[in-house]
N, C-alpha and C. Protein backbone atom coordinates (compact mmCIF):
# COMPACT_ATOMS: atom_id res chain seq x y z
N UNK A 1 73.38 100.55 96.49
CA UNK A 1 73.47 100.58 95.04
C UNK A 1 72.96 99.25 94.51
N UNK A 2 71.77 99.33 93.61
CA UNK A 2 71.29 98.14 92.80
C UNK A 2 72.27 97.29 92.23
N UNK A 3 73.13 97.88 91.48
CA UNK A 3 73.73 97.01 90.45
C UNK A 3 74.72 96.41 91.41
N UNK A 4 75.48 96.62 92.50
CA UNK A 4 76.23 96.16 93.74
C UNK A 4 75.69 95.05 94.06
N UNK A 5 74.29 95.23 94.95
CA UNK A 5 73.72 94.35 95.49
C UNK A 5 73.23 92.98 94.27
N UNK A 6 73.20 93.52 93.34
CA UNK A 6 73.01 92.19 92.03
C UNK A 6 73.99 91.46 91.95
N UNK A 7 75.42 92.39 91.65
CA UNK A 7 76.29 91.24 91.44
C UNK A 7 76.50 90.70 92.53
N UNK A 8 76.65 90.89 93.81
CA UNK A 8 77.01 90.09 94.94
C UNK A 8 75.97 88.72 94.93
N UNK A 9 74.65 88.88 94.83
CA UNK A 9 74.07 88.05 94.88
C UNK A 9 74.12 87.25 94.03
N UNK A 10 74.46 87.40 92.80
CA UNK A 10 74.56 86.12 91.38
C UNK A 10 75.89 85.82 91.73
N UNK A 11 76.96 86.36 92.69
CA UNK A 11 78.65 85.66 92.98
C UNK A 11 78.33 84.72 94.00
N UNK A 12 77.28 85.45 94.84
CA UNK A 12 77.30 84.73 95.84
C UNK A 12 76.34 83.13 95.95
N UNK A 13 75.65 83.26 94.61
CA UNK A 13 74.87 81.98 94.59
C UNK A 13 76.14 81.26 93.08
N UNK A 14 76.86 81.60 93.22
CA UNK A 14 77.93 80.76 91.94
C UNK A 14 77.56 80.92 90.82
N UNK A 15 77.77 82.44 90.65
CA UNK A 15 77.59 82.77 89.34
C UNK A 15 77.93 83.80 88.76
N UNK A 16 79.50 83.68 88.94
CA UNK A 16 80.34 84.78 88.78
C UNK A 16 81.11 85.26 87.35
N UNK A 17 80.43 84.84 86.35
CA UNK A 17 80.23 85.46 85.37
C UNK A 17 79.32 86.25 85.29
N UNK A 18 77.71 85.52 85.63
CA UNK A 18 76.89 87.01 85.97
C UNK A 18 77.08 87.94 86.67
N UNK A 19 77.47 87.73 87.48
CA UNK A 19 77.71 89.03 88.76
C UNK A 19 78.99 89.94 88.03
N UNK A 20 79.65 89.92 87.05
CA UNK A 20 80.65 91.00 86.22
C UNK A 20 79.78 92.39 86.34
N UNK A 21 78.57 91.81 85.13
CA UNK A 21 78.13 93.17 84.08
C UNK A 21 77.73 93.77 85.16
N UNK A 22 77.09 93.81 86.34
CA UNK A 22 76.66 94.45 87.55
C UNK A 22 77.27 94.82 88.60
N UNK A 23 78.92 94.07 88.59
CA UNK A 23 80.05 94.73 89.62
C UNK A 23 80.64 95.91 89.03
N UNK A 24 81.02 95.70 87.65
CA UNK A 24 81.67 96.45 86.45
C UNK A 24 80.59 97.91 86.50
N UNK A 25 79.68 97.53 86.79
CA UNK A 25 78.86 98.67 86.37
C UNK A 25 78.97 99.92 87.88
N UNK A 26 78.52 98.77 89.08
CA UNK A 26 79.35 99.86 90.56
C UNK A 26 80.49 100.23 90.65
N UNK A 27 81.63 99.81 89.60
CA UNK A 27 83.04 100.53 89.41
C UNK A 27 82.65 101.86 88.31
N UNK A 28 81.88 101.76 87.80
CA UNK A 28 82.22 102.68 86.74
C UNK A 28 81.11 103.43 87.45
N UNK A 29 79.61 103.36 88.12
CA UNK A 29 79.42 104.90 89.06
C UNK A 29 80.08 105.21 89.92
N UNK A 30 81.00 104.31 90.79
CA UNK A 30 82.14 104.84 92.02
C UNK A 30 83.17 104.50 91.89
N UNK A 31 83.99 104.87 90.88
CA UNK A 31 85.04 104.45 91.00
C UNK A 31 85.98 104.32 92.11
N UNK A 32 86.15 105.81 92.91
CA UNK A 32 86.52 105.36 94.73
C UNK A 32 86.03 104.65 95.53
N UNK A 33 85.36 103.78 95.00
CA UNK A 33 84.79 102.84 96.24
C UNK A 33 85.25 101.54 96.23
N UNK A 34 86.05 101.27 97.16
CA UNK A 34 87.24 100.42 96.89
C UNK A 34 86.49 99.16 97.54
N UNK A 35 85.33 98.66 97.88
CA UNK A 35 84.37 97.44 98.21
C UNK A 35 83.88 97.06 96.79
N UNK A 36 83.39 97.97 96.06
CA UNK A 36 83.02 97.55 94.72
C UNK A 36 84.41 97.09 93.86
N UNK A 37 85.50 97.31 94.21
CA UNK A 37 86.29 96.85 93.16
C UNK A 37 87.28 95.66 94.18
N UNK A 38 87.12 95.38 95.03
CA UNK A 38 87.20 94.51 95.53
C UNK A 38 86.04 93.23 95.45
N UNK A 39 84.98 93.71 95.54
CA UNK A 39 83.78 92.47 95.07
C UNK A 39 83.85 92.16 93.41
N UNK A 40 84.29 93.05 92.44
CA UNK A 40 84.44 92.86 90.95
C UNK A 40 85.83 91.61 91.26
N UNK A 41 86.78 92.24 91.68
CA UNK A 41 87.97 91.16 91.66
C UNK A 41 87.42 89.75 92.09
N UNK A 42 86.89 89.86 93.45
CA UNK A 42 86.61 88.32 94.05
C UNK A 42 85.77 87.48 92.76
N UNK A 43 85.15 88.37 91.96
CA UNK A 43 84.11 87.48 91.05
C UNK A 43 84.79 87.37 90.39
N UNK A 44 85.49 87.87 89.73
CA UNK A 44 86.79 88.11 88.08
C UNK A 44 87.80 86.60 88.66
N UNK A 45 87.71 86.59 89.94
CA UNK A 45 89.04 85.38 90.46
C UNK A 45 88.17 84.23 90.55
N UNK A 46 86.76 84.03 90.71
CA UNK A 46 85.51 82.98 91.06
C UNK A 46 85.35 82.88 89.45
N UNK A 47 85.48 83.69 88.78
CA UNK A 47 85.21 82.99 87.44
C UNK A 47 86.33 82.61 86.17
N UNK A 48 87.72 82.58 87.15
CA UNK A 48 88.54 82.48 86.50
C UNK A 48 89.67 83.21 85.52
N UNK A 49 89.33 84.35 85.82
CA UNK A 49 89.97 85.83 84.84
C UNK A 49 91.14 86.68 85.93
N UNK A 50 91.75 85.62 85.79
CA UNK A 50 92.96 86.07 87.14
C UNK A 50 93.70 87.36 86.68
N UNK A 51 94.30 87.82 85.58
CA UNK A 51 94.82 89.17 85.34
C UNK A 51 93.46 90.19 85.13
N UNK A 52 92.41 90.07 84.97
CA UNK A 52 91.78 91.47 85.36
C UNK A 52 91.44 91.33 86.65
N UNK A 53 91.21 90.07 87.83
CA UNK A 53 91.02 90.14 89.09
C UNK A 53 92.23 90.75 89.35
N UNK A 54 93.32 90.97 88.78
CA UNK A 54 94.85 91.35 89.93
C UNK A 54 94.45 93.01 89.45
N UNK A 55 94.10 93.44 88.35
CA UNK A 55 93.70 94.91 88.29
C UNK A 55 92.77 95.41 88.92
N UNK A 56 91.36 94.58 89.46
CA UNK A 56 90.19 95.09 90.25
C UNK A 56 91.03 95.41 91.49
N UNK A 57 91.92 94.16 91.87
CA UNK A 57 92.22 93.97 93.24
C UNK A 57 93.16 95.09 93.46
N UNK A 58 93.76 95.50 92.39
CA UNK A 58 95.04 96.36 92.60
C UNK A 58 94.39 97.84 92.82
N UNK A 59 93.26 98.17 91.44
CA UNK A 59 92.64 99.19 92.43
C UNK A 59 92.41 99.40 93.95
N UNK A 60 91.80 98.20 94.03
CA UNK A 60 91.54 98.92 95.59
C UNK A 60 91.93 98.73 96.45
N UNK A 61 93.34 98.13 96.22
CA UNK A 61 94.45 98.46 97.05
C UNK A 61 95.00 99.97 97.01
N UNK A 62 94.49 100.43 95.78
CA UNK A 62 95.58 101.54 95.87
C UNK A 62 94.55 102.60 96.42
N UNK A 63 93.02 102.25 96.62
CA UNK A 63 92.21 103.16 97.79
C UNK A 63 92.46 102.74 98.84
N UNK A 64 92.69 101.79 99.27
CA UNK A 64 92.98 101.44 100.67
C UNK A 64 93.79 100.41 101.07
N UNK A 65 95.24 101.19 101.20
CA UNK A 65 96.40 100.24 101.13
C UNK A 65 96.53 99.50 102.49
N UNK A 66 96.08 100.26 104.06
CA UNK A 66 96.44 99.34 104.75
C UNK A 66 94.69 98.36 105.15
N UNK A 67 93.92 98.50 104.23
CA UNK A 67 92.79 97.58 104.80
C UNK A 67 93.28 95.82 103.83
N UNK A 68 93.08 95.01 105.64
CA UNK A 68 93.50 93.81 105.22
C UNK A 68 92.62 92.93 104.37
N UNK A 69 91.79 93.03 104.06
CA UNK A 69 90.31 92.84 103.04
C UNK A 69 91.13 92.23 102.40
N UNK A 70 91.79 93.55 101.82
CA UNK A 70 92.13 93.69 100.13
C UNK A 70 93.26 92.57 99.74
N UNK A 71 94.35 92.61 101.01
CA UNK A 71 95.24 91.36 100.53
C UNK A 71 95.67 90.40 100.41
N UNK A 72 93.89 89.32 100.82
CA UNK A 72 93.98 87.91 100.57
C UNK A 72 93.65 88.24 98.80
N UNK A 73 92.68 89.06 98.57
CA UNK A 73 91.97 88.68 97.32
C UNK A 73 93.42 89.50 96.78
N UNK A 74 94.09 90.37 96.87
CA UNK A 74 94.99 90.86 95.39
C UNK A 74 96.01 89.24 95.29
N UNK A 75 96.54 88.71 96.53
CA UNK A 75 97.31 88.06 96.39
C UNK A 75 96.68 86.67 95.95
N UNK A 76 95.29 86.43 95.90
CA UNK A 76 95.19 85.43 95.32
C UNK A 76 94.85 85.51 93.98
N UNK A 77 95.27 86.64 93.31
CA UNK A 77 94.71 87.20 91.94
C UNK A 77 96.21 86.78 91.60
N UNK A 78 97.26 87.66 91.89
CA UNK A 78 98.48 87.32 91.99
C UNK A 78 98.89 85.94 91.87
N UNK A 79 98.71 85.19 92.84
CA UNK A 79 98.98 84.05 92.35
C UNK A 79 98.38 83.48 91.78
N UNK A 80 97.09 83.07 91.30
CA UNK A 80 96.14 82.89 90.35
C UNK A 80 97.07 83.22 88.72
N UNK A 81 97.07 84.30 88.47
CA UNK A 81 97.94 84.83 87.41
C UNK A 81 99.10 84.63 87.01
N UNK A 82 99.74 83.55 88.15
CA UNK A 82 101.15 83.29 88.23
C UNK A 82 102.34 84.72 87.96
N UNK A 83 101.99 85.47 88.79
CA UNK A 83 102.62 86.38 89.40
C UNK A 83 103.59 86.34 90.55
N UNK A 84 104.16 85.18 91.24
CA UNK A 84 104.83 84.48 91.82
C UNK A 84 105.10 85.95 92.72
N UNK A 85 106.10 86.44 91.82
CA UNK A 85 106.73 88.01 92.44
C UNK A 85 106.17 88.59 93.00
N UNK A 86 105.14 88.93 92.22
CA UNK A 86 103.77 90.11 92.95
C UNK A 86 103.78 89.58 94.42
N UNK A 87 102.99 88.32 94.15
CA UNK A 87 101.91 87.62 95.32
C UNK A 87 103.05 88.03 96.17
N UNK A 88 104.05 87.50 96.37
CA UNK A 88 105.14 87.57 97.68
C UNK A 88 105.43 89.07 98.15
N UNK A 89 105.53 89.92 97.31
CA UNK A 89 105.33 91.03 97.79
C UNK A 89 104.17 91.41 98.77
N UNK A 90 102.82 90.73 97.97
CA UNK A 90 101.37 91.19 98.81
C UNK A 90 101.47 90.20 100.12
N UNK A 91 102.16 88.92 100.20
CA UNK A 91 101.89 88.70 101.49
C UNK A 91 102.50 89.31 102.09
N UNK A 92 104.46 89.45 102.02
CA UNK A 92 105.02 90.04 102.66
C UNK A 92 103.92 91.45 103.46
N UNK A 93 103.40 92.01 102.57
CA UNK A 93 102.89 93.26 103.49
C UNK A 93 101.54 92.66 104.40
N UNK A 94 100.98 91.74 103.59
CA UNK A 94 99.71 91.39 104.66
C UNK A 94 99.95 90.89 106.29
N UNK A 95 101.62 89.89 106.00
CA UNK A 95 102.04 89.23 107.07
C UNK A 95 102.74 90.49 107.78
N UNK A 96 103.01 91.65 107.52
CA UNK A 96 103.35 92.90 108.37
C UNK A 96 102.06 93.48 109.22
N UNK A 97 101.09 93.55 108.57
CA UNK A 97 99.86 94.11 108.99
C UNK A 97 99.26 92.80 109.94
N UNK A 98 98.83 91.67 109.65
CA UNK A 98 98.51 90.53 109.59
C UNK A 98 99.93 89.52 110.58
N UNK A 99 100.60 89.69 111.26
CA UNK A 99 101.62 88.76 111.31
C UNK A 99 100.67 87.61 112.28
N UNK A 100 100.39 86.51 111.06
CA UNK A 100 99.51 85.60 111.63
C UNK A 100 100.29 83.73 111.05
N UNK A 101 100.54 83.01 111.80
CA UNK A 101 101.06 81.59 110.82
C UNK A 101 100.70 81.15 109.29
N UNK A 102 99.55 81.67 109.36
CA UNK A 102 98.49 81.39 108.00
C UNK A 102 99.20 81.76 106.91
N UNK A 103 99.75 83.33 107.23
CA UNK A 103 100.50 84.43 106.30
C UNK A 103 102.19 83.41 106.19
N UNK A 104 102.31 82.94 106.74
CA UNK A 104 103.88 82.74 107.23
C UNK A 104 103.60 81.39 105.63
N UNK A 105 102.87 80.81 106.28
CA UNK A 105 102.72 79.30 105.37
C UNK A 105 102.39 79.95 103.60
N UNK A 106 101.38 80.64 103.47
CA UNK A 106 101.56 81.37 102.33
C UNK A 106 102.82 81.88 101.80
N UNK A 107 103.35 82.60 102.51
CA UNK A 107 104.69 82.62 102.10
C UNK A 107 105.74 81.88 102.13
N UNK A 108 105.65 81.06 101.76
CA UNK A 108 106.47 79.66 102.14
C UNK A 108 106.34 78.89 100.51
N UNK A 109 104.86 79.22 100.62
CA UNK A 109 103.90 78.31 99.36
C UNK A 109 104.52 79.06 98.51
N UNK A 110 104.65 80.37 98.49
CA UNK A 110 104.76 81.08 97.10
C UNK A 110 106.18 81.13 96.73
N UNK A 111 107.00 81.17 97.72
CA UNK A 111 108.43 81.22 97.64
C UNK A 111 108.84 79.80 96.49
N UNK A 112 108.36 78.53 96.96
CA UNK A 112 108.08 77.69 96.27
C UNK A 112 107.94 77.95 95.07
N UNK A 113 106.67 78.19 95.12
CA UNK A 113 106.56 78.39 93.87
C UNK A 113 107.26 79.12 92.87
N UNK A 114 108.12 80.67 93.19
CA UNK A 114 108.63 81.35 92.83
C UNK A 114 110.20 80.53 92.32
N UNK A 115 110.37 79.90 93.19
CA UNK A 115 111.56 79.51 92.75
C UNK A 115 111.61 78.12 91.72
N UNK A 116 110.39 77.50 91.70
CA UNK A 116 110.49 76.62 90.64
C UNK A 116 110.31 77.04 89.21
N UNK A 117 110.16 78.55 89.24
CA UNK A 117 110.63 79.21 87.76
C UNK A 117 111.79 79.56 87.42
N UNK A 118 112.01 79.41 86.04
CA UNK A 118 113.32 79.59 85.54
C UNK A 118 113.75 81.19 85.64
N UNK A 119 115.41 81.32 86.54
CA UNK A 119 115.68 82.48 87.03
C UNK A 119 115.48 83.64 85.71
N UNK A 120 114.88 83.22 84.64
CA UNK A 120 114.75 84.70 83.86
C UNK A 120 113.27 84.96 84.11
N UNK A 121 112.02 83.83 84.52
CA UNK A 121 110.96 84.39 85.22
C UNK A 121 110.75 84.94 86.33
N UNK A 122 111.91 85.24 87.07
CA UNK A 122 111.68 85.47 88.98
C UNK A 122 111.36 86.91 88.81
């Protein structure tokens, strides 16, 4: 798909505002194609738009819940967004799928983080 291969290439040379109108556009001819809305998120999170990266990312989690792709980028949308809650949820499952130290220390980070909000944000 043209418009795929465009935006990857304008994300992938740092230019992930351009690479939107051309990821946005392979979500809306495939919407089941959970690589295109995973490459929309990674650019939406590269250009700074952390709550629509946690919706790209969340799509395509919800096409493909156990591919581990998907849950560095939802959880760094997540925390990006200061979603504290979320993110810990998404590692918790990545470090199930994933039980790797990397995952362990992430969750460590976020717990942190989670708890330096005031208990009516948790």
């Amino acid at each position: 798909m043209f418009a795929e291969l465009d935006g990857i290439a304008l994300a992938m040379s740092g230019q992930p505002e351009r690479a939107l109108a051309p990821l946005t556009k392979a979500t809306e001819l495939k919407p089941r194609n959970a690589d295109y809305w995973l490459n929309l998120a990674r650019a939406l999170l590269d250009a700074g738009r952390a709550a629509e990266a946690v919706h790209a990312a969340q799509v395509a989690y919800a096409l493909v819940p156990d591919n581990v792709a998907v849950l560095p980028v939802l959880f760094g949308a997540q925390r990006a967004a200061r979603n504290f809650a979320e993110a810990r949820k998404v590692v918790l499952r990545w470090r199930k799928l994933q039980p790797k130290e990397k995952n362990a220390k992430l969750l460590e980070e976020v717990e942190v983080q989670l708890n330096q909000l005031p208990a009516v944000q948790r």
